[in-house]
PDB file of N, CA and C in Angstrom:
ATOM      1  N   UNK A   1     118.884 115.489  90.475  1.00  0.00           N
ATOM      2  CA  UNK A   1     117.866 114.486  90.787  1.00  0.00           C
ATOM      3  C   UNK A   1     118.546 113.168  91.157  1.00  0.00           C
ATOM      4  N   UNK A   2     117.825 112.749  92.196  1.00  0.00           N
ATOM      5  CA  UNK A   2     118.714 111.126  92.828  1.00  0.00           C
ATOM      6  C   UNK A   2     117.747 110.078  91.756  1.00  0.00           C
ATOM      7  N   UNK A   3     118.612 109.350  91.359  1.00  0.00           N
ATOM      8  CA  UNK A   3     118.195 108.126  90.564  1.00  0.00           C
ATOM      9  C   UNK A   3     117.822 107.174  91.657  1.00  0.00           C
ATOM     10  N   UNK A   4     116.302 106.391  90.766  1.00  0.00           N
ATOM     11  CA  UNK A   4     115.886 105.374  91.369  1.00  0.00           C
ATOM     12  C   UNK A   4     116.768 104.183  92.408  1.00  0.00           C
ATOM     13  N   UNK A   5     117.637 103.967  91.196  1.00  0.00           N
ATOM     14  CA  UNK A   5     118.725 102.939  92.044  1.00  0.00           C
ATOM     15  C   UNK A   5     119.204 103.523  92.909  1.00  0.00           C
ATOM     16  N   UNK A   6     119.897 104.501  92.814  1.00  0.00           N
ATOM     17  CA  UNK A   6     120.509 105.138  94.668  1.00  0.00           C
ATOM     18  C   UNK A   6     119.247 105.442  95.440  1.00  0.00           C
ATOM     19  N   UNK A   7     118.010 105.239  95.352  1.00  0.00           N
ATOM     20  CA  UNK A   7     117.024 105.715  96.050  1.00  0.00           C
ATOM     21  C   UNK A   7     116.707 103.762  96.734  1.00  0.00           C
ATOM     22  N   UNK A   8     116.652 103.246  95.577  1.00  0.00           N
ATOM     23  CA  UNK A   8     116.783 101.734  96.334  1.00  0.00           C
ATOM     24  C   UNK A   8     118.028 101.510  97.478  1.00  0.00           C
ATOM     25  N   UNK A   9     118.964 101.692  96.452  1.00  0.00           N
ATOM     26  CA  UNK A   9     119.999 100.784  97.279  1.00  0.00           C
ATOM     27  C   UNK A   9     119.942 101.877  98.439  1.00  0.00           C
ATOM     28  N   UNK A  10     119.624 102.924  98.696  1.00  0.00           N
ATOM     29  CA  UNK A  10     119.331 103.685 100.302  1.00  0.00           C
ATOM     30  C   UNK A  10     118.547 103.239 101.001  1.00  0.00           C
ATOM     31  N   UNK A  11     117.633 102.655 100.620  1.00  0.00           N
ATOM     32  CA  UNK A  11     116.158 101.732 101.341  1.00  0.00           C
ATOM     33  C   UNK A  11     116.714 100.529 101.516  1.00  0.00           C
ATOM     34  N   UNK A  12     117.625  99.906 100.892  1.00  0.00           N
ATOM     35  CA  UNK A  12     118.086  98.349 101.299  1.00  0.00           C
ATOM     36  C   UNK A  12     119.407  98.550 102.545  1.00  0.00           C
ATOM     37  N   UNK A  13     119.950  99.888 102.550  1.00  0.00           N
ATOM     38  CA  UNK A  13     121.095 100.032 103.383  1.00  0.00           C
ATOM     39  C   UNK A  13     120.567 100.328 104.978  1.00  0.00           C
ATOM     40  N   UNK A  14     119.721 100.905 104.647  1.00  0.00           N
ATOM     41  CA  UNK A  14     118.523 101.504 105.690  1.00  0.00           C
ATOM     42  C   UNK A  14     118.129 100.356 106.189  1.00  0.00           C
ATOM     43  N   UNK A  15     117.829  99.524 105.756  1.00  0.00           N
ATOM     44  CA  UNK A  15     117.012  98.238 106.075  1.00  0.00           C
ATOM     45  C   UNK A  15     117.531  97.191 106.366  1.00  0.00           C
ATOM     46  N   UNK A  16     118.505  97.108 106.179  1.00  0.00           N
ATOM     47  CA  UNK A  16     119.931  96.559 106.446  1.00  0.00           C
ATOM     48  C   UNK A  16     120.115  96.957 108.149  1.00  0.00           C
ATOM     49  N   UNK A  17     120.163  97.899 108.140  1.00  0.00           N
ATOM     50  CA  UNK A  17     120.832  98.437 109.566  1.00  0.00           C
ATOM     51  C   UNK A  17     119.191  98.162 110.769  1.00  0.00           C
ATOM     52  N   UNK A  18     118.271  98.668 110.422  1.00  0.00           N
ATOM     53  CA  UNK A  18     117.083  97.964 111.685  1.00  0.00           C
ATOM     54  C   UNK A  18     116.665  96.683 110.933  1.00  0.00           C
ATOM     55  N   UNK A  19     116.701  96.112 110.076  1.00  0.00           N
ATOM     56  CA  UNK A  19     116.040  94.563 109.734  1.00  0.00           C
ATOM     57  C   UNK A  19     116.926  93.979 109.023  1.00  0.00           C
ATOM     58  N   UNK A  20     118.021  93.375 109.521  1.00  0.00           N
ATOM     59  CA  UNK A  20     119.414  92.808 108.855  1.00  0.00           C
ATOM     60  C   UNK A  20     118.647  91.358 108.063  1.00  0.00           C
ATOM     61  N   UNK A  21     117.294  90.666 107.560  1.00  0.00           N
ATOM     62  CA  UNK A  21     116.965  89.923 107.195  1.00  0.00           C
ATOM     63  C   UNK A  21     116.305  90.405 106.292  1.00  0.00           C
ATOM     64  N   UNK A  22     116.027  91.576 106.027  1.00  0.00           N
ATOM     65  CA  UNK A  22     114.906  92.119 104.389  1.00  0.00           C
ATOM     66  C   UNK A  22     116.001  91.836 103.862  1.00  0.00           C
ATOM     67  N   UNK A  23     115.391  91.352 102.818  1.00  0.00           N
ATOM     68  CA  UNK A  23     115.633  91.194 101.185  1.00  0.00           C
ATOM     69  C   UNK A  23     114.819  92.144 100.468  1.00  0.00           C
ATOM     70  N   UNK A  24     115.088  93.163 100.248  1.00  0.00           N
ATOM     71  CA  UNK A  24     114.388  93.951  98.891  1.00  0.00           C
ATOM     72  C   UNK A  24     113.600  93.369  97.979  1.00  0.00           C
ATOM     73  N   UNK A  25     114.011  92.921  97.157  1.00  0.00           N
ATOM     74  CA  UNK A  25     113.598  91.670  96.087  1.00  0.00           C
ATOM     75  C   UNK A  25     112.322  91.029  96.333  1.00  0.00           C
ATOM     76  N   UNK A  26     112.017  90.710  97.652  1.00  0.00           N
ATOM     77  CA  UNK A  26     111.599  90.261  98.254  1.00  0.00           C
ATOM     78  C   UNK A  26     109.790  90.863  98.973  1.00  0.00           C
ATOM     79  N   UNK A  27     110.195  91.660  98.848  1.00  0.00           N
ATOM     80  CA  UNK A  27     108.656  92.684  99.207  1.00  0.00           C
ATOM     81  C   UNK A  27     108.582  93.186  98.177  1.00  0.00           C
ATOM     82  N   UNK A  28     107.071  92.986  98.605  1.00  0.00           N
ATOM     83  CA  UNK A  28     105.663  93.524  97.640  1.00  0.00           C
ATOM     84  C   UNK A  28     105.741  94.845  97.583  1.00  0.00           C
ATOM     85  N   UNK A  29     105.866  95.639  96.222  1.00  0.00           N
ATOM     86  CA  UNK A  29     106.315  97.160  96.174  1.00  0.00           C
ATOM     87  C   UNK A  29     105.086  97.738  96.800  1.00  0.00           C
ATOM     88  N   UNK A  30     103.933  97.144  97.117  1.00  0.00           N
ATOM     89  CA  UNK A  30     102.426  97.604  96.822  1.00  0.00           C
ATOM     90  C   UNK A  30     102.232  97.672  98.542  1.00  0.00           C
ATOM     91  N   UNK A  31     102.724  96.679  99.032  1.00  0.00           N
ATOM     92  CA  UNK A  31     101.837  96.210 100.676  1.00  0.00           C
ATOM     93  C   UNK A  31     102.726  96.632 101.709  1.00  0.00           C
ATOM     94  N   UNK A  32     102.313  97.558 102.934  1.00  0.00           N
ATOM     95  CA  UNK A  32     102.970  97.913 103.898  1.00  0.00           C
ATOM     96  C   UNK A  32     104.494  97.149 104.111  1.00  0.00           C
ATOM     97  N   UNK A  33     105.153  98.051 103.946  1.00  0.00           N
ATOM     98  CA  UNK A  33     106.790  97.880 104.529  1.00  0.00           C
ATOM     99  C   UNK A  33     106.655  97.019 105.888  1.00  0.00           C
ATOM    100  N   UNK A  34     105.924  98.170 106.806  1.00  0.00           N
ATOM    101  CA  UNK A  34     105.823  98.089 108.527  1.00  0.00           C
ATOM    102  C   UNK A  34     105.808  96.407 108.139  1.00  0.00           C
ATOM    103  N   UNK A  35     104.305  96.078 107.706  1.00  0.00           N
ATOM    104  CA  UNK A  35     103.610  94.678 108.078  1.00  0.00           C
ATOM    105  C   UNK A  35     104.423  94.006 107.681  1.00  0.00           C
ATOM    106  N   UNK A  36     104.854  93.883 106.304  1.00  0.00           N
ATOM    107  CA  UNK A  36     105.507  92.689 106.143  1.00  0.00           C
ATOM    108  C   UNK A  36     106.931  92.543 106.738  1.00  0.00           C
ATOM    109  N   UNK A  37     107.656  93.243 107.144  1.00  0.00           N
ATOM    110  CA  UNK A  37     109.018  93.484 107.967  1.00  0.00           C
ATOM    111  C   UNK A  37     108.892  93.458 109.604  1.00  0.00           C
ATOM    112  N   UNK A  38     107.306  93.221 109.762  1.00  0.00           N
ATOM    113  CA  UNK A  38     107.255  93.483 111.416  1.00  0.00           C
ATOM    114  C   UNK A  38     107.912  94.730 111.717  1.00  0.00           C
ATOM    115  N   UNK A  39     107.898  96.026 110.894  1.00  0.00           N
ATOM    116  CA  UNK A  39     108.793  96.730 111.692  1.00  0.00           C
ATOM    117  C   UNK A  39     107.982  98.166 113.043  1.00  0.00           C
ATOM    118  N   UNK A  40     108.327  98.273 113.988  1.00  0.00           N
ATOM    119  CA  UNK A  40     107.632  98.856 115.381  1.00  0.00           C
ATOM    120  C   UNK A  40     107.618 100.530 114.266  1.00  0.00           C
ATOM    121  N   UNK A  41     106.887 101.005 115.048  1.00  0.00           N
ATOM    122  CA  UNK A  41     107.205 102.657 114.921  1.00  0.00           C
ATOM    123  C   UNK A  41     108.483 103.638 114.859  1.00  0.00           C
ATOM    124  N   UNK A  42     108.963 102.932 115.828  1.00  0.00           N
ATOM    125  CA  UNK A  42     110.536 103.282 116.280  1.00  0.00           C
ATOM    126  C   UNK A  42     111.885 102.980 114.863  1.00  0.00           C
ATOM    127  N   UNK A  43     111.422 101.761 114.493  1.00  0.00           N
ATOM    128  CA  UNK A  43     112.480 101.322 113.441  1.00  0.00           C
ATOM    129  C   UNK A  43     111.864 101.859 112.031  1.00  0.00           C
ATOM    130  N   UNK A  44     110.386 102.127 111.717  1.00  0.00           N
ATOM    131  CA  UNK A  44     110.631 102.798 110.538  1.00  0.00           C
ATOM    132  C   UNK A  44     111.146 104.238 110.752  1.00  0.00           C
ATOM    133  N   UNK A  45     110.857 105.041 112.143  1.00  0.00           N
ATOM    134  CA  UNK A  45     111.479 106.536 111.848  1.00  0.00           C
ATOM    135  C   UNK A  45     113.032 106.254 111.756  1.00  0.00           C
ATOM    136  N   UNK A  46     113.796 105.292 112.391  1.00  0.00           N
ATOM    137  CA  UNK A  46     115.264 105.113 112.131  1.00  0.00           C
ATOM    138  C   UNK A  46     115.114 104.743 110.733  1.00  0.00           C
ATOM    139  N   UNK A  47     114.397 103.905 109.987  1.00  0.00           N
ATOM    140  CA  UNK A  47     114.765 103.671 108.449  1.00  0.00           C
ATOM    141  C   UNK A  47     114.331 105.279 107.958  1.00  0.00           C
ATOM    142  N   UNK A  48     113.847 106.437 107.997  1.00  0.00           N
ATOM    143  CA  UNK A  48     113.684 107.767 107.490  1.00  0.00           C
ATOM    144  C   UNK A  48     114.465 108.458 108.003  1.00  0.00           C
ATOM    145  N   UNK A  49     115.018 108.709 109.281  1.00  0.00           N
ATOM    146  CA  UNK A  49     116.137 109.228 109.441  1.00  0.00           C
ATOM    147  C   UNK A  49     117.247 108.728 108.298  1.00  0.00           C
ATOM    148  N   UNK A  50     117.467 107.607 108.470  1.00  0.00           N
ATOM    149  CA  UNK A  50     118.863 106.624 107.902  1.00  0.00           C
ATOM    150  C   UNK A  50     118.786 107.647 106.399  1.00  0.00           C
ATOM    151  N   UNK A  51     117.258 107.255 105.649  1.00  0.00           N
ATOM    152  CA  UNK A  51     117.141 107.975 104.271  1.00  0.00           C
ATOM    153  C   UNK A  51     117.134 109.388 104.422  1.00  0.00           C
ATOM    154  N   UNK A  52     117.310 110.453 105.749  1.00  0.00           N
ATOM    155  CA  UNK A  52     116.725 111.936 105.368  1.00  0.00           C
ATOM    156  C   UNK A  52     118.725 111.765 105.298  1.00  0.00           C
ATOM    157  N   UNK A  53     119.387 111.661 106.108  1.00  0.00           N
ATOM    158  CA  UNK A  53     120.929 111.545 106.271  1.00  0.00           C
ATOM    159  C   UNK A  53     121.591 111.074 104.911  1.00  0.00           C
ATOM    160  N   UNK A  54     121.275 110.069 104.625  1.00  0.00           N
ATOM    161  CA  UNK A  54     121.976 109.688 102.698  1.00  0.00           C
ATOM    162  C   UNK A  54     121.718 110.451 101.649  1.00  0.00           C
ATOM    163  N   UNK A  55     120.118 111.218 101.854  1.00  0.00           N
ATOM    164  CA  UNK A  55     119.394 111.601 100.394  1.00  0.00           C
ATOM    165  C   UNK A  55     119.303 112.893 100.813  1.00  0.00           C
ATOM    166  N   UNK A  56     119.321 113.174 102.037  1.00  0.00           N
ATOM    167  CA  UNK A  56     118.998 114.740 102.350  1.00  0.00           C
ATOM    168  C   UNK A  56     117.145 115.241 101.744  1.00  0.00           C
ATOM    169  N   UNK A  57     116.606 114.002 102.409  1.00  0.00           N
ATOM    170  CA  UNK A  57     115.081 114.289 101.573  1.00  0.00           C
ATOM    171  C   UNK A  57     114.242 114.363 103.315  1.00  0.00           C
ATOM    172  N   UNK A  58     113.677 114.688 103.805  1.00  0.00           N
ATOM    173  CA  UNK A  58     112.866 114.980 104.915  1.00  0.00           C
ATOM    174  C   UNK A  58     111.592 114.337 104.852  1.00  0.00           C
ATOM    175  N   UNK A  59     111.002 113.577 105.567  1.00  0.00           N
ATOM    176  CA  UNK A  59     109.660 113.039 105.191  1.00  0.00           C
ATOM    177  C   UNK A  59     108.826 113.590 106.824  1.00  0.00           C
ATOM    178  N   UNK A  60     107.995 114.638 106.688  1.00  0.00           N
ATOM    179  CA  UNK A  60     106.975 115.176 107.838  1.00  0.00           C
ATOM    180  C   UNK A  60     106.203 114.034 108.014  1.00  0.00           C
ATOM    181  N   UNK A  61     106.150 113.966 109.982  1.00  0.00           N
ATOM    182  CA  UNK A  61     105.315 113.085 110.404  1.00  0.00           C
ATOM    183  C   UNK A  61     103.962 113.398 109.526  1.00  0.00           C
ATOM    184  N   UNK A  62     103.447 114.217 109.349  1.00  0.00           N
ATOM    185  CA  UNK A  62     102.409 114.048 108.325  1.00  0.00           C
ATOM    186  C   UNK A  62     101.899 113.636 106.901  1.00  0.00           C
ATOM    187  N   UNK A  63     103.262 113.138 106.434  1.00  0.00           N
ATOM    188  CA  UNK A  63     103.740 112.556 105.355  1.00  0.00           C
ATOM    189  C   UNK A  63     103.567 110.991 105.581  1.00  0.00           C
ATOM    190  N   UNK A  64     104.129 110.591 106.439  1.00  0.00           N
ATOM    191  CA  UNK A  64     104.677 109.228 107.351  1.00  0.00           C
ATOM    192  C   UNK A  64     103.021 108.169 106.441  1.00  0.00           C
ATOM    193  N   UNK A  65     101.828 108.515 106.744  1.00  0.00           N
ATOM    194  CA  UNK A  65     101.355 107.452 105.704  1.00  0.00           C
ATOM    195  C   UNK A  65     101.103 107.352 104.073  1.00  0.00           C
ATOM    196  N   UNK A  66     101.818 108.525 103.726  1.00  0.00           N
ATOM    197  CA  UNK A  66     102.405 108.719 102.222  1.00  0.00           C
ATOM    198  C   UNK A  66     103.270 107.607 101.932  1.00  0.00           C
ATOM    199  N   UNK A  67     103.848 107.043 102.470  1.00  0.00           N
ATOM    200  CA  UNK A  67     105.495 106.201 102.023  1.00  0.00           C
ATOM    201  C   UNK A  67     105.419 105.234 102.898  1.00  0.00           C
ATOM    202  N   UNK A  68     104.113 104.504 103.122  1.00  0.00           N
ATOM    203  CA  UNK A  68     104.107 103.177 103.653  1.00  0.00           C
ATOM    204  C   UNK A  68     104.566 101.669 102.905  1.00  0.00           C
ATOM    205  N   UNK A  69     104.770 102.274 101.718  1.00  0.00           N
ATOM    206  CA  UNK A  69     105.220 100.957 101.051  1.00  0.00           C
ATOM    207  C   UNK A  69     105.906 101.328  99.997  1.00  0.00           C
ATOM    208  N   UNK A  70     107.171 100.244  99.878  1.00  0.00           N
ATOM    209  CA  UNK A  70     108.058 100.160  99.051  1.00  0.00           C
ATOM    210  C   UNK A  70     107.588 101.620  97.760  1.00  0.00           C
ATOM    211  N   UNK A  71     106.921 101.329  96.780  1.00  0.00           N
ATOM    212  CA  UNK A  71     106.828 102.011  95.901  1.00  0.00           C
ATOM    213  C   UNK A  71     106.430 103.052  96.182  1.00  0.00           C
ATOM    214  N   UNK A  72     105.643 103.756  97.246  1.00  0.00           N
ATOM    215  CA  UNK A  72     105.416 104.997  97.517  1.00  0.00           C
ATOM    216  C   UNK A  72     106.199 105.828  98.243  1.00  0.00           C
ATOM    217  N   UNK A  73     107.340 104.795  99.147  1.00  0.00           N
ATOM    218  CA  UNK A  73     108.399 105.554  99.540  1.00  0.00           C
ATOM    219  C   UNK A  73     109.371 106.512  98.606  1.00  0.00           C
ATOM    220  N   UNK A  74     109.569 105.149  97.379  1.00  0.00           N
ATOM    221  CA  UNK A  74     110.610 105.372  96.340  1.00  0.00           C
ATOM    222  C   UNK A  74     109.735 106.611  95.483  1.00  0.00           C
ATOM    223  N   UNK A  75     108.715 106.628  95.198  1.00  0.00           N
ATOM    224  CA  UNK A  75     108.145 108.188  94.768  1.00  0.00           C
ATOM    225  C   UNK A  75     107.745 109.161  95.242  1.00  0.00           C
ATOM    226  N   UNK A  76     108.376 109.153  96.301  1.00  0.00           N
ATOM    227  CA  UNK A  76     107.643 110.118  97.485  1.00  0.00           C
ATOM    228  C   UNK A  76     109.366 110.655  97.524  1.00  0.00           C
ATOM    229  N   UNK A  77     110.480 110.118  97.917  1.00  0.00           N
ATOM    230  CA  UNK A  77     112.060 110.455  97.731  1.00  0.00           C
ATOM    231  C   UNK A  77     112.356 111.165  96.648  1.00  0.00           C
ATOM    232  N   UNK A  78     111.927 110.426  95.448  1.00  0.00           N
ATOM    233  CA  UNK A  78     112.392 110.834  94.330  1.00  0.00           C
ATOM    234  C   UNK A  78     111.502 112.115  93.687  1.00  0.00           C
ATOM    235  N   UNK A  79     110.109 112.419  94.047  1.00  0.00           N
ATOM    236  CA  UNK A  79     109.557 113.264  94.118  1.00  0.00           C
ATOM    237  C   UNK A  79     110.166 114.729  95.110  1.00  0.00           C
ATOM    238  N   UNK A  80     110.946 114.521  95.558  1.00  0.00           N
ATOM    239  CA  UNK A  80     111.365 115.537  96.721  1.00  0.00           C
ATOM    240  C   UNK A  80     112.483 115.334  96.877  1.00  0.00           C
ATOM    241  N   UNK A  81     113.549 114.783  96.293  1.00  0.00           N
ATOM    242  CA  UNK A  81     115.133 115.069  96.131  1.00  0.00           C
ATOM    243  C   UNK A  81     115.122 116.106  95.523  1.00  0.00           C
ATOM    244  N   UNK A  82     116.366 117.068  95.889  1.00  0.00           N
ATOM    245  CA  UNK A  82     116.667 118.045  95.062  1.00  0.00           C
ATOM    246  C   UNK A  82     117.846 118.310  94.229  1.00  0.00           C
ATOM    247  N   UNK A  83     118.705 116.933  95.062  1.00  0.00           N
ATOM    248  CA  UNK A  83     119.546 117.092  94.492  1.00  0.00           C
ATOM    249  C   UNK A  83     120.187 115.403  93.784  1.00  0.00           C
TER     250      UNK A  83
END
């Protein structure tokens, strides 16, 4: 099972690389990632790629409004790591 913290610090590395100005810390675990990061369509599937490549966790476009925000990403990963 991947621990919370490597499930963060994968979402801040991720986020790092398409939004070099998030601060983690900083967003609302509760309220859209997209909105408050301005981020397009394009840069959250690069932030889920970035996480299927580190965590080896897959998120189906039909999933995609499962893990719109901070905290539902991080239980939606950690719910479906296997390893």
């Amino acid at each position: 099972m991947i621990s919370d913290t490597d499930i963060r610090q994968a979402i801040a590395d991720g986020l790092a690389r398409i939004a070099p100005e998030a601060e983690l810390q900083r967003i609302d675990p509760r309220r859209s990632l997209r909105e408050q990061l301005d981020l397009d369509s394009f840069d959250f599937l690069n932030l889920l790629i970035a996480l299927h490549e580190r965590l080896r966790v897959d998120v189906p476009e039909s999933d995609y409004g499962k893990v719109d925000s901070l905290d539902a990403l991080i239980a939606y990963l950690s719910q479906h790591a296997t390893s």
